[in-house]
PDB file of N, CA and C in Angstrom:
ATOM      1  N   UNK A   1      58.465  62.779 125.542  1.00  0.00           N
ATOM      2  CA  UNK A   1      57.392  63.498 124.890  1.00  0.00           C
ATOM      3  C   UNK A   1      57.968  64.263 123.703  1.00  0.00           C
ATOM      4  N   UNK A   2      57.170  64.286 122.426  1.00  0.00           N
ATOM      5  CA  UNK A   2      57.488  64.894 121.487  1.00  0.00           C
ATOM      6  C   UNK A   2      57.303  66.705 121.591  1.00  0.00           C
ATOM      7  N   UNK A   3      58.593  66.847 121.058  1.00  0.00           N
ATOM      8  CA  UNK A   3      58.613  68.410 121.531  1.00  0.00           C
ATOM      9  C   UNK A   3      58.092  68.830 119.671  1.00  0.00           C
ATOM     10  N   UNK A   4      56.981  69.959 119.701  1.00  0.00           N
ATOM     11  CA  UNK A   4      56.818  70.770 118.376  1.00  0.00           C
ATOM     12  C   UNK A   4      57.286  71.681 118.150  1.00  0.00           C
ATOM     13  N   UNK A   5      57.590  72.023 116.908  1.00  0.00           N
ATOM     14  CA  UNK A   5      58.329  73.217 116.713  1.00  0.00           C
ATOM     15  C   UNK A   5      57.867  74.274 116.096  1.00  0.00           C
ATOM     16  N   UNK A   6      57.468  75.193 115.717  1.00  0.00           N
ATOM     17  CA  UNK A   6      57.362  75.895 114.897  1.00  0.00           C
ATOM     18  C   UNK A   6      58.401  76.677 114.188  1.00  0.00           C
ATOM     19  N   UNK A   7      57.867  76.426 112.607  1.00  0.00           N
ATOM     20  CA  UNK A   7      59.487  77.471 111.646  1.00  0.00           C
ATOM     21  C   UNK A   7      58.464  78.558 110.877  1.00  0.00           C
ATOM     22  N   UNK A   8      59.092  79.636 110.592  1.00  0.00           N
ATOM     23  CA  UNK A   8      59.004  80.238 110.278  1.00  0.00           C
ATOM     24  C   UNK A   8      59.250  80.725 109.043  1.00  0.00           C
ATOM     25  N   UNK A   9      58.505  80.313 107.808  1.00  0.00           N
ATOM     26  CA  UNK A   9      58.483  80.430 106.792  1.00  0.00           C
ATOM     27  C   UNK A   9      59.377  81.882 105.807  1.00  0.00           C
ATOM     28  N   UNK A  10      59.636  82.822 106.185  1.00  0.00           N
ATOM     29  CA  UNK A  10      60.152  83.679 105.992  1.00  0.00           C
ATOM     30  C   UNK A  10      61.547  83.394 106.316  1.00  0.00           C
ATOM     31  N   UNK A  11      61.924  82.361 107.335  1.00  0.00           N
ATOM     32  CA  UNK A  11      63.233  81.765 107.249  1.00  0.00           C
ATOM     33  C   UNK A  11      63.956  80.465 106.358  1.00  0.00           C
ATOM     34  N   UNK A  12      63.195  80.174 105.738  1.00  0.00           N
ATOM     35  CA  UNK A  12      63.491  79.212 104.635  1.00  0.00           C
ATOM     36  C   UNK A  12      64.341  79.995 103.398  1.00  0.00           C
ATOM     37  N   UNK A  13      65.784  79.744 103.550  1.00  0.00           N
ATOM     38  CA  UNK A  13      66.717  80.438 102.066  1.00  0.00           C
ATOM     39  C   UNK A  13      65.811  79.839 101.108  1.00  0.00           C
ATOM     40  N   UNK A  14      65.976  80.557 100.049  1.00  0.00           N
ATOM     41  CA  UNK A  14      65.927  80.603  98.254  1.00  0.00           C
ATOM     42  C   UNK A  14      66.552  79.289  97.880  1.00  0.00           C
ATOM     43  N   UNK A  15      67.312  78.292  98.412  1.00  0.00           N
ATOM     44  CA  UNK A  15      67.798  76.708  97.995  1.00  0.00           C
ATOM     45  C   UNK A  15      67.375  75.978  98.988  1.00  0.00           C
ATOM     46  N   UNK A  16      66.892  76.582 100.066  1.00  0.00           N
ATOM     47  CA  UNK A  16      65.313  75.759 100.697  1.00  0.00           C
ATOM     48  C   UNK A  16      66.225  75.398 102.130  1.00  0.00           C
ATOM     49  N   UNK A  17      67.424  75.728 102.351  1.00  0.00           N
ATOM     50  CA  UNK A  17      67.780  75.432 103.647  1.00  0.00           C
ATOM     51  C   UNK A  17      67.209  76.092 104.660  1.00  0.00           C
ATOM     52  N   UNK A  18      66.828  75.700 105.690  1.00  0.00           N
ATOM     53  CA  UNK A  18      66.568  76.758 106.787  1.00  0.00           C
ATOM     54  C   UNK A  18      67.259  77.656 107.756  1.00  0.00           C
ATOM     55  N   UNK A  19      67.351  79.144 107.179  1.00  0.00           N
ATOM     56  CA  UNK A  19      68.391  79.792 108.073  1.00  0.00           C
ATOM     57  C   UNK A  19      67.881  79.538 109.905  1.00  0.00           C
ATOM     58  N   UNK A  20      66.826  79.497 110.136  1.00  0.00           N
ATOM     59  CA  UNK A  20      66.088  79.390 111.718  1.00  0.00           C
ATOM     60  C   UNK A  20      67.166  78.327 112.626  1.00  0.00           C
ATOM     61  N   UNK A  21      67.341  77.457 111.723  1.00  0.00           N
ATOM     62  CA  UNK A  21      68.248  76.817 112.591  1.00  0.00           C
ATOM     63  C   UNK A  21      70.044  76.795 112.498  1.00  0.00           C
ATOM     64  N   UNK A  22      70.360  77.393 111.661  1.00  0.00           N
ATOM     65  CA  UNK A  22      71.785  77.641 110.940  1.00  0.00           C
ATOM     66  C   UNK A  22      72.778  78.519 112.464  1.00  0.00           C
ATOM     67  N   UNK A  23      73.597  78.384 112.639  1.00  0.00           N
ATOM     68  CA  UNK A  23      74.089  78.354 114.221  1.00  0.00           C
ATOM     69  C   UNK A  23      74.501  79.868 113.976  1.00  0.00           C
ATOM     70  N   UNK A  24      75.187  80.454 112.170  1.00  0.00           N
ATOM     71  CA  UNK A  24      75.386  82.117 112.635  1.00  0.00           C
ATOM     72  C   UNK A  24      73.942  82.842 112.463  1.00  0.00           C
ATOM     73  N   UNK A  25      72.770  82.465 112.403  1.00  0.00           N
ATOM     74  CA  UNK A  25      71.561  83.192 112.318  1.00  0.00           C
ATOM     75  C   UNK A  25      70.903  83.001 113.848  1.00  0.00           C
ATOM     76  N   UNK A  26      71.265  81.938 114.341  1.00  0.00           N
ATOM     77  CA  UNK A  26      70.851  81.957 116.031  1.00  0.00           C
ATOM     78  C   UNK A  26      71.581  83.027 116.783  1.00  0.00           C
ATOM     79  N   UNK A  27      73.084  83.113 116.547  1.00  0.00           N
ATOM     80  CA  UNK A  27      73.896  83.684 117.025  1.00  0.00           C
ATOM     81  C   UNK A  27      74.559  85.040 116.814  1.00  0.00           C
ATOM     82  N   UNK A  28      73.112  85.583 115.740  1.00  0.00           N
ATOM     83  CA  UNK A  28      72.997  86.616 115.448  1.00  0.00           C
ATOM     84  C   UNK A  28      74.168  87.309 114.839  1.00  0.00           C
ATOM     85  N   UNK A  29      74.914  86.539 113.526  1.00  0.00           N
ATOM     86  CA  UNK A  29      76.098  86.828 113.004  1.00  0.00           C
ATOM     87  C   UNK A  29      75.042  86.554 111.309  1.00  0.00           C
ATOM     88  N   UNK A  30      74.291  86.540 111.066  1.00  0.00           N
ATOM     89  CA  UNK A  30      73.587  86.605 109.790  1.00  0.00           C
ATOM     90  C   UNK A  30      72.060  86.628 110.000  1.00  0.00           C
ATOM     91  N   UNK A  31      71.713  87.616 109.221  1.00  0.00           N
ATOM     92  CA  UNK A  31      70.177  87.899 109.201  1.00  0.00           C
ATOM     93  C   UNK A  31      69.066  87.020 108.482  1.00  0.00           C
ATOM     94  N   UNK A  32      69.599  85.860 107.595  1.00  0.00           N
ATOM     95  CA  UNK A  32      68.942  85.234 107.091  1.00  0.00           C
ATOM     96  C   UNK A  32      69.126  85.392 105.423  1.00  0.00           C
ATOM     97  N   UNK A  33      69.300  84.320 104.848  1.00  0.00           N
ATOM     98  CA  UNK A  33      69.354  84.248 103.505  1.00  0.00           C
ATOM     99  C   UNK A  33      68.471  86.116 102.654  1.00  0.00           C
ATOM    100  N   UNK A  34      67.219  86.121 103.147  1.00  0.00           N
ATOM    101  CA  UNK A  34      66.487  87.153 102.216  1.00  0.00           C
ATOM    102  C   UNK A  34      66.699  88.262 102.939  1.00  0.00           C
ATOM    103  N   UNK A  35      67.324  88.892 104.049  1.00  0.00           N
ATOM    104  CA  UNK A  35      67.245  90.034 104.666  1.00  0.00           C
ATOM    105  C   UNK A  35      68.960  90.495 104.174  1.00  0.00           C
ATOM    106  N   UNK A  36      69.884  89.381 103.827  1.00  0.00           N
ATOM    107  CA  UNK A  36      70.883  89.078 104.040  1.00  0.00           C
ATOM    108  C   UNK A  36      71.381  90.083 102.380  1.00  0.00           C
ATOM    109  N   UNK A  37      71.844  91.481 102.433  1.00  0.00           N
ATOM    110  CA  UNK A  37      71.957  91.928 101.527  1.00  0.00           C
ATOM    111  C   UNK A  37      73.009  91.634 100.667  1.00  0.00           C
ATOM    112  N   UNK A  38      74.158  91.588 101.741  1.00  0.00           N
ATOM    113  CA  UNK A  38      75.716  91.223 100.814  1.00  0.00           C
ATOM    114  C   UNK A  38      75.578  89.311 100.752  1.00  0.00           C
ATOM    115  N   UNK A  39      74.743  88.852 100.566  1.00  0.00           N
ATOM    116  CA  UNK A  39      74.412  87.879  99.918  1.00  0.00           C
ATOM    117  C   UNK A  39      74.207  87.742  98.062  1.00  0.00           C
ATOM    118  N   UNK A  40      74.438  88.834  97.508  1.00  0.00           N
ATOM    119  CA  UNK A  40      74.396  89.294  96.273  1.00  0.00           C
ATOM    120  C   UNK A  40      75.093  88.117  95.813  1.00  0.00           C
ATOM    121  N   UNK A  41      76.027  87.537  96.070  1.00  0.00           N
ATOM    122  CA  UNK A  41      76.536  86.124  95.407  1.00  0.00           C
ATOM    123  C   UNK A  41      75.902  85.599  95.120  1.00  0.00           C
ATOM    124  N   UNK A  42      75.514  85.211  95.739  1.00  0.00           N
ATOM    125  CA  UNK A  42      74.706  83.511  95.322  1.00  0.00           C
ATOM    126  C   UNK A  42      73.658  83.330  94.518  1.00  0.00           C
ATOM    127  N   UNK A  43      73.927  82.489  93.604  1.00  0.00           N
ATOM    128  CA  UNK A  43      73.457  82.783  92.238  1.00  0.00           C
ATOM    129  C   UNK A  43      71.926  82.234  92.314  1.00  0.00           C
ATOM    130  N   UNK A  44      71.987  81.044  93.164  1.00  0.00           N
ATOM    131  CA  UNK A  44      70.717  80.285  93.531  1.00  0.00           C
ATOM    132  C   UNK A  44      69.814  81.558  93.844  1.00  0.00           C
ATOM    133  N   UNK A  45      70.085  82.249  94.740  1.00  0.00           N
ATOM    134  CA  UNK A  45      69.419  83.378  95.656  1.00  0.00           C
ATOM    135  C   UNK A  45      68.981  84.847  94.168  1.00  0.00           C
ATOM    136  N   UNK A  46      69.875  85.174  93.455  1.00  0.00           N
ATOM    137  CA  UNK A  46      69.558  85.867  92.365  1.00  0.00           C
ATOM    138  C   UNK A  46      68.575  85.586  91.381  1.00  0.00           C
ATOM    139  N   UNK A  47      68.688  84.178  90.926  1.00  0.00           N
ATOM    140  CA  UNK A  47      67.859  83.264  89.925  1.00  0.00           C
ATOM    141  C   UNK A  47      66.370  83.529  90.746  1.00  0.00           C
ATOM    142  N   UNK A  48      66.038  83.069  91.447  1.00  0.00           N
ATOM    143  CA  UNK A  48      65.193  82.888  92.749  1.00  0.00           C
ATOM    144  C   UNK A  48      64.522  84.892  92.834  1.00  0.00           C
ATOM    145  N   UNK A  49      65.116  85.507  92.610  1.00  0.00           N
ATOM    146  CA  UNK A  49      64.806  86.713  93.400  1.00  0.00           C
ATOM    147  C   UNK A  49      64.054  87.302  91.428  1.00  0.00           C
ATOM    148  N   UNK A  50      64.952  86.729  90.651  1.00  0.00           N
ATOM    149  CA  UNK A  50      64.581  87.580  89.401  1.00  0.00           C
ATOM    150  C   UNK A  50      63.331  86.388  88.835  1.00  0.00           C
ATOM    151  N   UNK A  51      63.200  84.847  89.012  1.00  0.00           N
ATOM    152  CA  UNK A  51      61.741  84.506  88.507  1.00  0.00           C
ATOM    153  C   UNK A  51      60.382  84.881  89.473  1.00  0.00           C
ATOM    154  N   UNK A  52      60.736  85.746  90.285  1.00  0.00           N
ATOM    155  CA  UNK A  52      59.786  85.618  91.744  1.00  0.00           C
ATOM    156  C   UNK A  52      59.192  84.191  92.578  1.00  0.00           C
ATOM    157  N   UNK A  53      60.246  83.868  92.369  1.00  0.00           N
ATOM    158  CA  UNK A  53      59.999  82.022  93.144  1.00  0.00           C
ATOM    159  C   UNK A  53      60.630  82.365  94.481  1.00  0.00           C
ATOM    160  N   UNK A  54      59.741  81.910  95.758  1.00  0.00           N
ATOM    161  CA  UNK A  54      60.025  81.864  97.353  1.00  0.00           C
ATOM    162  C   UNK A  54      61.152  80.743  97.383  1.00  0.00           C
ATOM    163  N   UNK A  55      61.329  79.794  96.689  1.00  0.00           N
ATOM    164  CA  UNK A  55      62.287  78.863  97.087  1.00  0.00           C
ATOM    165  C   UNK A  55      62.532  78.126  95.240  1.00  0.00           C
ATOM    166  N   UNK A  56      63.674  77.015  95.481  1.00  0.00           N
ATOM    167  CA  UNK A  56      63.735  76.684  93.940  1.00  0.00           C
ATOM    168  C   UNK A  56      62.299  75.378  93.772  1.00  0.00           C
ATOM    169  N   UNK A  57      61.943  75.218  95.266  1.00  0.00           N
ATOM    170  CA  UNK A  57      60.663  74.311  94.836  1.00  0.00           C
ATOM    171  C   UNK A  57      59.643  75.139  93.810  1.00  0.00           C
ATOM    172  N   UNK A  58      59.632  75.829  93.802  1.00  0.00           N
ATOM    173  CA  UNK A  58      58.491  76.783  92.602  1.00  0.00           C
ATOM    174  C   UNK A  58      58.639  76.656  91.234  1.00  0.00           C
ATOM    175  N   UNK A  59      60.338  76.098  90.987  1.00  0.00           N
ATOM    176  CA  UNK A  59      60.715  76.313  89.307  1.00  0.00           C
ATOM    177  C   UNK A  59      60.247  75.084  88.894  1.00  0.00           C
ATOM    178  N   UNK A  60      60.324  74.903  87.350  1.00  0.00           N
ATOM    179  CA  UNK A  60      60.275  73.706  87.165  1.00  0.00           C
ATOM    180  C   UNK A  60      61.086  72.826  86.305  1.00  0.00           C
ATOM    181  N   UNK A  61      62.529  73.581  86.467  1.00  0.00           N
ATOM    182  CA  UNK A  61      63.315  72.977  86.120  1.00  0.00           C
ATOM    183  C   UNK A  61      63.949  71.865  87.062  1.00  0.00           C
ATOM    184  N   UNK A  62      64.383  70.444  86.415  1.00  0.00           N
ATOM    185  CA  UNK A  62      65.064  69.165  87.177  1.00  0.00           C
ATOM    186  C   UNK A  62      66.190  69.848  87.564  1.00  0.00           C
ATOM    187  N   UNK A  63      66.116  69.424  89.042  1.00  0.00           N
ATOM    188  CA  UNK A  63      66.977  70.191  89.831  1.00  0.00           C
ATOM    189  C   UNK A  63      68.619  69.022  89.206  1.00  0.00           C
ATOM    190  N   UNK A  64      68.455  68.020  88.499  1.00  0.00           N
ATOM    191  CA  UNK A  64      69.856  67.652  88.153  1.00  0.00           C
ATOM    192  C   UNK A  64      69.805  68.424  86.978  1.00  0.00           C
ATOM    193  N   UNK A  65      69.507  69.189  86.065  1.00  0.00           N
ATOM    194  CA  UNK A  65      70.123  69.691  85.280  1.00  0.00           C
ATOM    195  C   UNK A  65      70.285  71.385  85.012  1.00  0.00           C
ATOM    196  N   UNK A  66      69.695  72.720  86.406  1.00  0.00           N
ATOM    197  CA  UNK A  66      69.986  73.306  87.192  1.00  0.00           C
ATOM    198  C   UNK A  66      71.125  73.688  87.284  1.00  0.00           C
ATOM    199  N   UNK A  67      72.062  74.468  86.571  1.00  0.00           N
ATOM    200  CA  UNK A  67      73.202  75.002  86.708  1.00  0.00           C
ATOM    201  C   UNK A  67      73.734  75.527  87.853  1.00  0.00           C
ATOM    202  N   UNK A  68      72.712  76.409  88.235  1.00  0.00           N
ATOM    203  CA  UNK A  68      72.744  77.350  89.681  1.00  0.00           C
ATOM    204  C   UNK A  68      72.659  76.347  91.152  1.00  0.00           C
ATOM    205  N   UNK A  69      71.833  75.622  91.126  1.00  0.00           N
ATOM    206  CA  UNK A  69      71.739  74.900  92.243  1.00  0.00           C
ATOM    207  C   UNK A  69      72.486  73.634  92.354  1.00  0.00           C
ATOM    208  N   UNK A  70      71.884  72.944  91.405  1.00  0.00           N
ATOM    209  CA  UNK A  70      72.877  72.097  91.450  1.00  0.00           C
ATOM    210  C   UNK A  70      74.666  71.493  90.872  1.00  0.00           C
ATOM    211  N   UNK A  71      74.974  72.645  91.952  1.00  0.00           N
ATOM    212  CA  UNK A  71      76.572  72.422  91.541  1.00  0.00           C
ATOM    213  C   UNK A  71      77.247  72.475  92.779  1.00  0.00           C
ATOM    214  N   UNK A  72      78.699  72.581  92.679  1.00  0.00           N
ATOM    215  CA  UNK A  72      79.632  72.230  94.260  1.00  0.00           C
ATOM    216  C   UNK A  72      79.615  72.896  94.997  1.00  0.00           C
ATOM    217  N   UNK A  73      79.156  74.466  94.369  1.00  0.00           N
ATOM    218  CA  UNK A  73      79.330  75.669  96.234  1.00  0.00           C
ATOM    219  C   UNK A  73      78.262  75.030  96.593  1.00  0.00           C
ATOM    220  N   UNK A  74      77.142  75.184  95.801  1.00  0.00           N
ATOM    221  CA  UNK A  74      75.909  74.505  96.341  1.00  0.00           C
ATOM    222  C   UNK A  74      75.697  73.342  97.297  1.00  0.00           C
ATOM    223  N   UNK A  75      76.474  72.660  96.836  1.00  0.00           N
ATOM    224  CA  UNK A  75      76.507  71.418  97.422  1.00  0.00           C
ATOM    225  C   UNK A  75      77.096  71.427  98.821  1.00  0.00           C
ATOM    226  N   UNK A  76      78.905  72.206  98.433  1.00  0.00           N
ATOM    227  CA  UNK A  76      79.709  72.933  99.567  1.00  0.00           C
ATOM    228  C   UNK A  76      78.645  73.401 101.222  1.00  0.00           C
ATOM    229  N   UNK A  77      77.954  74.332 100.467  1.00  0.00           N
ATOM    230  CA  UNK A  77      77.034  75.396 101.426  1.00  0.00           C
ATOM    231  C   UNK A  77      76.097  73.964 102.467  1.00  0.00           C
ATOM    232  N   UNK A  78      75.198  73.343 101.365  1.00  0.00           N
ATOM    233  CA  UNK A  78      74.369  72.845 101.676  1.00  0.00           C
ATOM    234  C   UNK A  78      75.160  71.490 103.111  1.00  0.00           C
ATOM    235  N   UNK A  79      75.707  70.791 102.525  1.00  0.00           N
ATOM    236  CA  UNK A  79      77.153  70.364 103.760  1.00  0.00           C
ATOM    237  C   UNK A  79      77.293  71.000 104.806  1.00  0.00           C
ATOM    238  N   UNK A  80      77.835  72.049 104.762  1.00  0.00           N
ATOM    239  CA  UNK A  80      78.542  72.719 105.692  1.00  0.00           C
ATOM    240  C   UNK A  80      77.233  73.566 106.662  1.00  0.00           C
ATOM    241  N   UNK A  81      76.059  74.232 105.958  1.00  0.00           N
ATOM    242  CA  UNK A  81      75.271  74.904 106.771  1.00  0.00           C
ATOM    243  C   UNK A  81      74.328  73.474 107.484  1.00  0.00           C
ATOM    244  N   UNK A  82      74.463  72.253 107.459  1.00  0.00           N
ATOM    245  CA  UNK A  82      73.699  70.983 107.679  1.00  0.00           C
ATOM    246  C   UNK A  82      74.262  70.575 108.888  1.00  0.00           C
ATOM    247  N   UNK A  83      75.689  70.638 108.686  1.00  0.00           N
ATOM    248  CA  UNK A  83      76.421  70.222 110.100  1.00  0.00           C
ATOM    249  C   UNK A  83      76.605  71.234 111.295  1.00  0.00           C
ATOM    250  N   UNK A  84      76.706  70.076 112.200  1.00  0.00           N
ATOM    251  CA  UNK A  84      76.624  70.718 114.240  1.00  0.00           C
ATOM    252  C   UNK A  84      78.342  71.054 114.038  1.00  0.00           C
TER     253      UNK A  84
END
């Protein structure tokens, strides 16, 4: 039987990953991309916070030519927060 899930929209980071399922936000070692203050790095998350866009789906810039997002931490992060 198909199990449903519900997510929680307020858990979707600013580069659209979902902290809800990310293993240090289960495990209560990170509060989530937007609660997440010393997150001040991340440039995706800054860009995002100063056009008032919920995620980079809102901009309308091609995400291949995207400085902020699409580049290697980015890529790095997106990898690494994906895998068990």
């Amino acid at each position: 039987m198909d199990e449903k899930k519900t997510h929680d929209v307020n858990l979707i980071a600013y580069c659209g990953l979902y902290c809800g399922e990310c293993k240090k936000y289960i495990n209560k070692k990170c509060p989530g991309c937007r609660k997440n203050q010393k997150a001040s790095w991340c440039k995706v998350r800054t860009c995002n916070q100063k056009q008032g866009y919920h995620t980079c789906a809102d901009c309308m810039t091609d995400v291949a030519e995207c400085k902020k997002y699409d580049n290697f931490f980015s890529k790095l992060f997106g990898f690494i927060f994906r895998s068990d």
